[in-house]
Protein backbone atom coordinates (compact mmCIF):
# COMPACT_ATOMS: atom_id res chain seq x y z
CA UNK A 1 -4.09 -18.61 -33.19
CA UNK A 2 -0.45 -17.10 -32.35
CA UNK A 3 0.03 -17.11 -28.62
CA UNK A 4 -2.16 -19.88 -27.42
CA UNK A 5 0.21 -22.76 -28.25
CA UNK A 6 -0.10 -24.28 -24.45
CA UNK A 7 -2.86 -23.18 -23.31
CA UNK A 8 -6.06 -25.39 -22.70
CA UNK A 9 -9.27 -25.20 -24.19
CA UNK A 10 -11.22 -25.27 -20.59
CA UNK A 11 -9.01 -21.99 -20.00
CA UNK A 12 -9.93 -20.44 -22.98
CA UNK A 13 -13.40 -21.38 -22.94
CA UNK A 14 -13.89 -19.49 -19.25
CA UNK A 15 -11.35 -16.41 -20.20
CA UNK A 16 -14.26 -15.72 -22.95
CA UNK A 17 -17.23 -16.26 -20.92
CA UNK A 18 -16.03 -13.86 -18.15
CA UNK A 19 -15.32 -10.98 -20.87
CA UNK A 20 -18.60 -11.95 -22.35
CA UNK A 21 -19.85 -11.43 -19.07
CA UNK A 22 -18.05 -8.57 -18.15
CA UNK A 23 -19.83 -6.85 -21.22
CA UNK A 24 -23.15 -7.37 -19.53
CA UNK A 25 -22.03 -5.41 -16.25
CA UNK A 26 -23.83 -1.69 -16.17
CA UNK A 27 -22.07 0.73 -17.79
CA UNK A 28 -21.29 4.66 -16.00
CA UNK A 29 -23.89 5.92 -17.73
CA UNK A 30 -26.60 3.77 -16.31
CA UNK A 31 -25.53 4.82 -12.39
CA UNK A 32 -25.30 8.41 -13.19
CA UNK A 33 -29.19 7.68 -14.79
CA UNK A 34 -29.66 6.09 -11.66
CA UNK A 35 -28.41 8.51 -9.44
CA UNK A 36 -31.05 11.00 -10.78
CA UNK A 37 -34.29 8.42 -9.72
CA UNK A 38 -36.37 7.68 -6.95
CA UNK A 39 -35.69 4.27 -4.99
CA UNK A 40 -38.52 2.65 -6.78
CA UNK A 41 -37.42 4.05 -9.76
CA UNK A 42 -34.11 1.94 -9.54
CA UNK A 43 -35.44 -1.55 -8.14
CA UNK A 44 -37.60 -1.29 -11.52
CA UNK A 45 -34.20 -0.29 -13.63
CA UNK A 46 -32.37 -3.05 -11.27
CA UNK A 47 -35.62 -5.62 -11.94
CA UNK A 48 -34.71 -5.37 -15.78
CA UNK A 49 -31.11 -6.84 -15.68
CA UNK A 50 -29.52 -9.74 -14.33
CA UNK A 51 -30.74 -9.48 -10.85
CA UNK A 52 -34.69 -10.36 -12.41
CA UNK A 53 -34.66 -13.91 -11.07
CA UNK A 54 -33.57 -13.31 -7.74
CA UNK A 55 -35.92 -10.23 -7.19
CA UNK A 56 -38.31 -12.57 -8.16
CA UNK A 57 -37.90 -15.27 -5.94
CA UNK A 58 -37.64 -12.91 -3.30
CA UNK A 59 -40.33 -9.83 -3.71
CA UNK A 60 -43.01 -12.25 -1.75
CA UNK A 61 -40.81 -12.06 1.12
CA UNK A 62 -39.13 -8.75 1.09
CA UNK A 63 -40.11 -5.31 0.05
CA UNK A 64 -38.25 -2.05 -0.66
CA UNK A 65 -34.52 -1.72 0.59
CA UNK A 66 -34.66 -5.42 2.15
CA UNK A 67 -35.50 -6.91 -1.21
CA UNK A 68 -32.55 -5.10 -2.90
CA UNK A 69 -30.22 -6.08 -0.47
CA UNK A 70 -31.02 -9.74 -0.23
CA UNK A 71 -31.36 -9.99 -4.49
CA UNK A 72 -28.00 -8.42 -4.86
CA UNK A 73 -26.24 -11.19 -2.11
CA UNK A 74 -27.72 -13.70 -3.53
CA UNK A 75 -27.51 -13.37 -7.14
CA UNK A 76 -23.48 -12.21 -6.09
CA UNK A 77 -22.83 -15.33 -4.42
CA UNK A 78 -25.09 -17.61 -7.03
CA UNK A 79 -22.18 -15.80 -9.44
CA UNK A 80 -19.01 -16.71 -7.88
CA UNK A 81 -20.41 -20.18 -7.22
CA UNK A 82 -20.94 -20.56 -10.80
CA UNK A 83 -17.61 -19.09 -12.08
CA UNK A 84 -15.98 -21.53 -9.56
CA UNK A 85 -17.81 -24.35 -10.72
CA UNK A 86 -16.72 -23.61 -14.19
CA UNK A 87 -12.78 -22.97 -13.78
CA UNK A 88 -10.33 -25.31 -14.77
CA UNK A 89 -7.01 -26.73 -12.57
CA UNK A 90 -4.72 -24.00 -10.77
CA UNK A 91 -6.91 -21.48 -12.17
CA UNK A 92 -10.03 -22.64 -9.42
CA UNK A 93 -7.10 -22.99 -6.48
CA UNK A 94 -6.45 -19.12 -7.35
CA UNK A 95 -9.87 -18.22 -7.65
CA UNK A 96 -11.13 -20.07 -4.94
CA UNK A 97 -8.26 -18.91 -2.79
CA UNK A 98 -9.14 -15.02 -3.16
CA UNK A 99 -12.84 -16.07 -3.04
CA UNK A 100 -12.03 -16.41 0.87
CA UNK A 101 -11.69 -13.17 1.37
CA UNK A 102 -15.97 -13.24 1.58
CA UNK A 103 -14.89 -15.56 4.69
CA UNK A 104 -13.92 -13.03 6.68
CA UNK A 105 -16.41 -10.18 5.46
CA UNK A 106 -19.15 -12.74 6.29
CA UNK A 107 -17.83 -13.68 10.07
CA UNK A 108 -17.37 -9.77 10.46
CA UNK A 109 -20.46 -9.01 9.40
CA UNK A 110 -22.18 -11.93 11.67
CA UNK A 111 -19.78 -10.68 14.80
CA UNK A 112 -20.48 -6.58 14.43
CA UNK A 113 -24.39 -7.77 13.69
CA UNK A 114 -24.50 -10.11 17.08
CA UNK A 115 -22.28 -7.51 19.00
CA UNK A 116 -24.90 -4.43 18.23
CA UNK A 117 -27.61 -6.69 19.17
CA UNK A 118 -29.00 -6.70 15.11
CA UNK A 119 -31.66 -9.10 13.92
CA UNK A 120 -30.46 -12.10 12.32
CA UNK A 121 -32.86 -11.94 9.22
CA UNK A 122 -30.88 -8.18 8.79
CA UNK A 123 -27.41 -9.57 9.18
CA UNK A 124 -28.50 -12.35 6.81
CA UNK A 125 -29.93 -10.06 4.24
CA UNK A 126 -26.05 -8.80 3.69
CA UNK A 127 -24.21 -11.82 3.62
CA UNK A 128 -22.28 -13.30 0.32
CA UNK A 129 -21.76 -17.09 0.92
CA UNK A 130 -19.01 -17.10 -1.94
CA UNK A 131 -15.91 -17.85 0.48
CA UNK A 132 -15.26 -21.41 1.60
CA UNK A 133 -17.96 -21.16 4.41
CA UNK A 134 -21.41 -21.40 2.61
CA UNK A 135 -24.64 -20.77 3.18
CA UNK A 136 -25.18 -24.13 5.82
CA UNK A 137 -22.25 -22.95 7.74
CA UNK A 138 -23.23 -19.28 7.79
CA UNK A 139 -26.68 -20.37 8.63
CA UNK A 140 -25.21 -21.96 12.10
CA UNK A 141 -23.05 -19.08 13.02
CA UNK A 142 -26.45 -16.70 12.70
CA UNK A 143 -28.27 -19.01 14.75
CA UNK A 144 -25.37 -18.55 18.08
CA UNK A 145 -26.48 -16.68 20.19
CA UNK A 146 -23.45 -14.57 20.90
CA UNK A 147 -20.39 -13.49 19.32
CA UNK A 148 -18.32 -15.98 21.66
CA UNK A 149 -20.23 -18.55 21.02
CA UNK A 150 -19.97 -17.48 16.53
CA UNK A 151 -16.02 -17.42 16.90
CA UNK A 152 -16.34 -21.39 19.20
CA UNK A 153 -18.20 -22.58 16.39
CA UNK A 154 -15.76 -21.57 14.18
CA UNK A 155 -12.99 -24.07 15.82
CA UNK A 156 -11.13 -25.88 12.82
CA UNK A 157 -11.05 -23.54 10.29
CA UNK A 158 -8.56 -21.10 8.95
CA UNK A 159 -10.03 -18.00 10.74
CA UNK A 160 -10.53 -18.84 14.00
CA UNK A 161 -6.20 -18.95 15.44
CA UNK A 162 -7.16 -15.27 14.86
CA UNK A 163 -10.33 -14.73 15.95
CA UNK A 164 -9.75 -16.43 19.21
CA UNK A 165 -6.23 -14.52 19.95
CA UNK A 166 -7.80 -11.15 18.82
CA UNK A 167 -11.56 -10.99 19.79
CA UNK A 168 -11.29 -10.14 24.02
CA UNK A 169 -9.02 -6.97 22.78
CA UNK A 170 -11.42 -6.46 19.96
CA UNK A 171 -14.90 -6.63 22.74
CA UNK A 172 -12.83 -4.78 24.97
CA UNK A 173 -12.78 -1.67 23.13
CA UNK A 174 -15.75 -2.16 20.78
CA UNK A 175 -13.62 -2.12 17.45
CA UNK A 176 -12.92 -4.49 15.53
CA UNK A 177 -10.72 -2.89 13.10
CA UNK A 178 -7.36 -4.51 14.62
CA UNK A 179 -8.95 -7.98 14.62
CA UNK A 180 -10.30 -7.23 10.87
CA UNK A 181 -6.42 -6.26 9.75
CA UNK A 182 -4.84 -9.05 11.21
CA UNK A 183 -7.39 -10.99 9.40
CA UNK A 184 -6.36 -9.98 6.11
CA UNK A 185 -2.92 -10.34 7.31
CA UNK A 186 -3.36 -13.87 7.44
CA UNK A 187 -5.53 -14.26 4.02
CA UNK A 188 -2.66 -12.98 1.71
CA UNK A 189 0.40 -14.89 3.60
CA UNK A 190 -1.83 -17.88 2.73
CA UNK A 191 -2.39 -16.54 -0.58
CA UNK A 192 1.37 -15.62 -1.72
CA UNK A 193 2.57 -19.35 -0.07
CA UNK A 194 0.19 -20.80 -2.16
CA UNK A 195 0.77 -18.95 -5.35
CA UNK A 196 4.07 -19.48 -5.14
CA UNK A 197 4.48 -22.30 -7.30
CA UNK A 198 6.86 -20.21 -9.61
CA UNK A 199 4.90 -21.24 -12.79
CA UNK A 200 3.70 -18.33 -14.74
CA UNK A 201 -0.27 -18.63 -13.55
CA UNK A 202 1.20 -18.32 -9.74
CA UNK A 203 3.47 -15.44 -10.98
CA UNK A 204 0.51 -13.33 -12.59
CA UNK A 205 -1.64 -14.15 -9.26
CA UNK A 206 1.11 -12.79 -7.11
CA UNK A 207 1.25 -10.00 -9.06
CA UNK A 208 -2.54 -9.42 -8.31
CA UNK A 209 -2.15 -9.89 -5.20
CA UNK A 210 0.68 -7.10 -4.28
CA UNK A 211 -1.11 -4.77 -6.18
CA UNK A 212 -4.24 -5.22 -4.07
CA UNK A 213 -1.89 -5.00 -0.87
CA UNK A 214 -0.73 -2.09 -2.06
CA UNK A 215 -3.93 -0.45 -2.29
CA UNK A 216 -4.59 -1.33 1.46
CA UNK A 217 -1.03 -0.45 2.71
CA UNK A 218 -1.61 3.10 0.99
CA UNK A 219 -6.08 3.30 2.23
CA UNK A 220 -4.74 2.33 6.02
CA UNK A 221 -2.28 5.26 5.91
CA UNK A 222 -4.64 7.85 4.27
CA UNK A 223 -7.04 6.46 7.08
CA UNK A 224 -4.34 7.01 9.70
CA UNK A 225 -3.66 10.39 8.89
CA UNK A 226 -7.50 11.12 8.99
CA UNK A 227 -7.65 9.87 12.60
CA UNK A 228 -4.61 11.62 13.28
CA UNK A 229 -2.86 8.22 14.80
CA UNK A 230 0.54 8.89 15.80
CA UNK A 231 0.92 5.58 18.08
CA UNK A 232 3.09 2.72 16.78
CA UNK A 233 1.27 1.22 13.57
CA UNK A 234 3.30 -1.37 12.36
CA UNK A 235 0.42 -3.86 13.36
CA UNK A 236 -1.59 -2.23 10.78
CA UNK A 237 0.96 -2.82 7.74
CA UNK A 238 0.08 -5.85 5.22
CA UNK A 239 3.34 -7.49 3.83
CA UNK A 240 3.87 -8.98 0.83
CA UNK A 241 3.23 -5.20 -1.59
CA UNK A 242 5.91 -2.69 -2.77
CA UNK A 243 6.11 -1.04 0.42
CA UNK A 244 8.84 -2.27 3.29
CA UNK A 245 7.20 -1.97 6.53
CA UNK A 246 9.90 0.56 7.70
CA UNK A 247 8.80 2.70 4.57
CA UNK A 248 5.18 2.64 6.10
CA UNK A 249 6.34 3.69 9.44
CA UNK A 250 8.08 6.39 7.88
CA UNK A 251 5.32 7.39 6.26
CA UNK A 252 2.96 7.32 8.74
CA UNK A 253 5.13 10.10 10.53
CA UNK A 254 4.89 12.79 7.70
CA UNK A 255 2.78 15.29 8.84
CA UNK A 256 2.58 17.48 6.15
CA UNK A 257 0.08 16.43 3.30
CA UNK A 258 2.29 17.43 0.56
CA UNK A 259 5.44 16.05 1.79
CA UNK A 260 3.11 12.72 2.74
CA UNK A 261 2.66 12.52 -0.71
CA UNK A 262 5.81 13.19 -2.46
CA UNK A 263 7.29 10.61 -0.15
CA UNK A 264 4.52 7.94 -0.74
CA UNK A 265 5.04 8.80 -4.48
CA UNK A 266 8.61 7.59 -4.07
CA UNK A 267 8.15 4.40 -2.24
CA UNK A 268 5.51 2.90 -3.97
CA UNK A 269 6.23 1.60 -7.57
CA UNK A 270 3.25 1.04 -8.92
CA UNK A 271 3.40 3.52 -12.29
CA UNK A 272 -0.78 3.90 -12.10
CA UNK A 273 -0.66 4.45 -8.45
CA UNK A 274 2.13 7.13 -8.82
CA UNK A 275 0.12 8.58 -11.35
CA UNK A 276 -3.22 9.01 -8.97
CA UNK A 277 -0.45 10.49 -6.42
CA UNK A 278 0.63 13.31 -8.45
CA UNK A 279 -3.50 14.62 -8.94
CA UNK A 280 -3.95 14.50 -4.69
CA UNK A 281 -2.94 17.87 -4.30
CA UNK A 282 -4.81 18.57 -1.61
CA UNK A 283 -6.36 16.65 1.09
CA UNK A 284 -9.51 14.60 0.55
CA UNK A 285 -11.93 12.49 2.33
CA UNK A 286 -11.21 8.99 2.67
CA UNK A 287 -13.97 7.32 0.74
CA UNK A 288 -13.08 9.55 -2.42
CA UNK A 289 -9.65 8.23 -1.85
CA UNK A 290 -10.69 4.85 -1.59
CA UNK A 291 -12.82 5.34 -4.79
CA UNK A 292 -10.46 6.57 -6.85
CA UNK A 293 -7.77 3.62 -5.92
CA UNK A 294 -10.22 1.46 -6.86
CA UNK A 295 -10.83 2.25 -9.62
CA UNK A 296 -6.86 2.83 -10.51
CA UNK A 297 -6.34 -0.91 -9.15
CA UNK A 298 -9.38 -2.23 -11.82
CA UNK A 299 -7.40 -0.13 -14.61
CA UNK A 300 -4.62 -1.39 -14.17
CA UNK A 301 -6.02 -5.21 -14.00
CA UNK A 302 -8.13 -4.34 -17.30
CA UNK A 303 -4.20 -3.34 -18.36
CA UNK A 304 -3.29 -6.90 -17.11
CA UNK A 305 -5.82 -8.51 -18.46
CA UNK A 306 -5.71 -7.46 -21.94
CA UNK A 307 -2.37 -8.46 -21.98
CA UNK A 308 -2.60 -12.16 -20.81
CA UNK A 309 -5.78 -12.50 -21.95
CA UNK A 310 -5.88 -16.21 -21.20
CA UNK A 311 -4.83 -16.28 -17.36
CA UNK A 312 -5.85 -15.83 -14.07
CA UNK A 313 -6.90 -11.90 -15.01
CA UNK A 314 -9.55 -12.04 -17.18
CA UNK A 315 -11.78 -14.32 -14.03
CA UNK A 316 -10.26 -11.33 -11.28
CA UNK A 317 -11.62 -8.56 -13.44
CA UNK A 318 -14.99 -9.84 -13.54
CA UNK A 319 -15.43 -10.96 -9.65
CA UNK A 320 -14.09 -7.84 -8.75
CA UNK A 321 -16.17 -5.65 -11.23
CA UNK A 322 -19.39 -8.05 -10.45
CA UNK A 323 -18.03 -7.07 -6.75
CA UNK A 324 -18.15 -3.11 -7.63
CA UNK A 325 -21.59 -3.54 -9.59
CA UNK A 326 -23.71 -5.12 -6.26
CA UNK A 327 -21.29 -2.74 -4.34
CA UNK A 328 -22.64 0.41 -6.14
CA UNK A 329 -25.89 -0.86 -6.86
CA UNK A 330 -26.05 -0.68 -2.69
CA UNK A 331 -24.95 2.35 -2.39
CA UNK A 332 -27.29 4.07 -4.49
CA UNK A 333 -30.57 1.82 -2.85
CA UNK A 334 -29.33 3.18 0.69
CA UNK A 335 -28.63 6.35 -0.24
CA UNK A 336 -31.59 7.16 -2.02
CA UNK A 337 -33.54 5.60 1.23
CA UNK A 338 -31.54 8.04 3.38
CA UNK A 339 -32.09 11.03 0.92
CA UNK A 340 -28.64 11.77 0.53
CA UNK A 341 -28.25 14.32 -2.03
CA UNK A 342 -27.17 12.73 -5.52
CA UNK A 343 -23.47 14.70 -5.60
CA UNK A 344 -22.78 12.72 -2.31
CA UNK A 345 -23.80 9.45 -3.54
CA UNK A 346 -21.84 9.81 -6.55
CA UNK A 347 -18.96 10.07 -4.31
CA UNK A 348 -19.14 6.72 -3.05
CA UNK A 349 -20.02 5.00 -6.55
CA UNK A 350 -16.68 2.86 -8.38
CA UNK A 351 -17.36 3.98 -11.29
């Protein structure tokens, strides 16, 4: 076949089985079904795809909303596992590499759970071992008793410099939303030093990887704006996108929507992203914003993908649309158990 001179069989061999199983993943049609049912109604709908085995396993032990939750973790993190198992070479590194950023949704998760006093079978019932911490390790940091004593037992590994330098500002206050930036601050510098190998794998990863910066550069200063934070925010800026930190400090000044936008428009260089720019005429809420990047950012991957169909893209697209699937899939369970109208939970689905 023209264009695959080079390229291995192994990487062939898992480029097809992710869009083979990307084809499996629910289609819009089947959440906007969904959206019109009753909880039941979906675990039955849910109970008839992919998620059969670990509903299952589980349904002796859990009922109702817990048994959702705990199917879609698990059969998430049973997913990754498998994808990394069957990678080849620098394509694992890459994968395995952005599988960390579970790592520091799981800690998060563990510290917010311990710090609002939470069960541990609830905390546990949310948690994706897919990162480099698995299930034994996140099974000792659930059984501390404190949040202290999570982030001590977390001496020796990559997260806890940060954790231990952040956390007393971060119980202080009672957010964690500093310590969770400078978290991710951390996970891409790692990520662009190692992906910068300058072969063309580590240049398509890169890639990737500013575009997904990008996205949170431009969600923190939507957020910012919907707080109304004037202070210094350079601490909240990711390097390593399109935008210059002095460009986000700019931005962050603009008070006026439209101008925000015009000037954000400017900066950022992403054509897709511009393109999502020019329809926010008007102000929004942030979760529709962060919908609607999302779903630009998997666009323009699907873009990516279709053009280097045998690379690092075709795996991304699928963890982050397998991602988006248990992420939605959520969203409907606990909105339906909160009897949120359907228009509102529609809102929140990446669709």
């Amino acid at each position: 076949m023209a264009g695959m001179k080079g390229i291995s069989a192994p990487t062939i061999y898992v480029c097809t089985r992710m869009r083979v199983r990307k084809s499996k993943l629910l289609p819009r049609e089947e959440y906007l079904r969904m959206l019109n049912m009753s909880l039941p109604e979906i675990t039955r709908v849910i109970e008839e795809t992919n998620y059969k085995q670990e509903i299952d396993e589980l349904s002796p032990t859990f009922k109702g909303i817990d048994l959702l939750e705990v199917a879609l973790s698990w059969n998430l993190a049973k997913e990754y596992q498998r994808i990394q198992e069957i990678t080849p070479g620098t394509l694992k590194q890459f994968t395995r590499a952005y599988l960390r950023y579970w790592d520091i949704q799981n800690v998060l998760t563990i510290l917010r759970g311990k710090s609002q006093g939470e069960k541990t079978g609830k905390i546990k019932e949310v948690l994706v071992p897919a990162g480099s911490l698995d299930k034994i390790v996140l099974d000792r940091l659930l059984a501390e008793d404190s949040p202290d004593r999570v982030i001590e037992a977390l001496k020796g590994r990559r997260l806890y410099p940060v954790l231990a330098r952040e956390y007393p500002a971060a119980k202080e206050t009672g957010s964690f939303a500093r310590m969770e930036n400078e978290l991710y601050k951390q996970f891409y510098a790692e990520i662009i030093a190692e992906s910068g190998g300058g072969d063309a794998g580590g240049r398509l990863f890169l890639a990737f990887i500013r575009l997904d910066i990008d996205v949170k550069n431009i969600l923190t200063l939507f957020r910012l704006r919907a707080d109304k934070i004037q202070e210094d925010t350079k601490e909240m800026y990711i390097a390593g996108g399109t935008l210059s930190a002095a460009d986000f400090a700019a931005l962050n000044t603009i008070r006026d929507y439209r101008e925000f936008t015009d000037q954000l428009r400017a900066k950022v260089r992403t054509e897709p992203v511009v393109e999502l720019l020019k329809g926010l005429e008007t102000e929004r809420p942030v979760h529709e914003i962060a919908s609607l990047l999302v779903r630009v950012q998997m666009e323009q991957m699907e873009k990516l993908s279709k053009r280097n169909p045998f690379s690092i893209y075709p795996i991304l697209v699928y963890l982050e649309k397998k991602k988006y699937e248990v992420f939605n899939l959520r969203a409907l369970a606990r909105g339906k158990e909160s009897k949120l109208p359907s228009e509102m939970i529609g809102k929140y689905l990446v669709m």
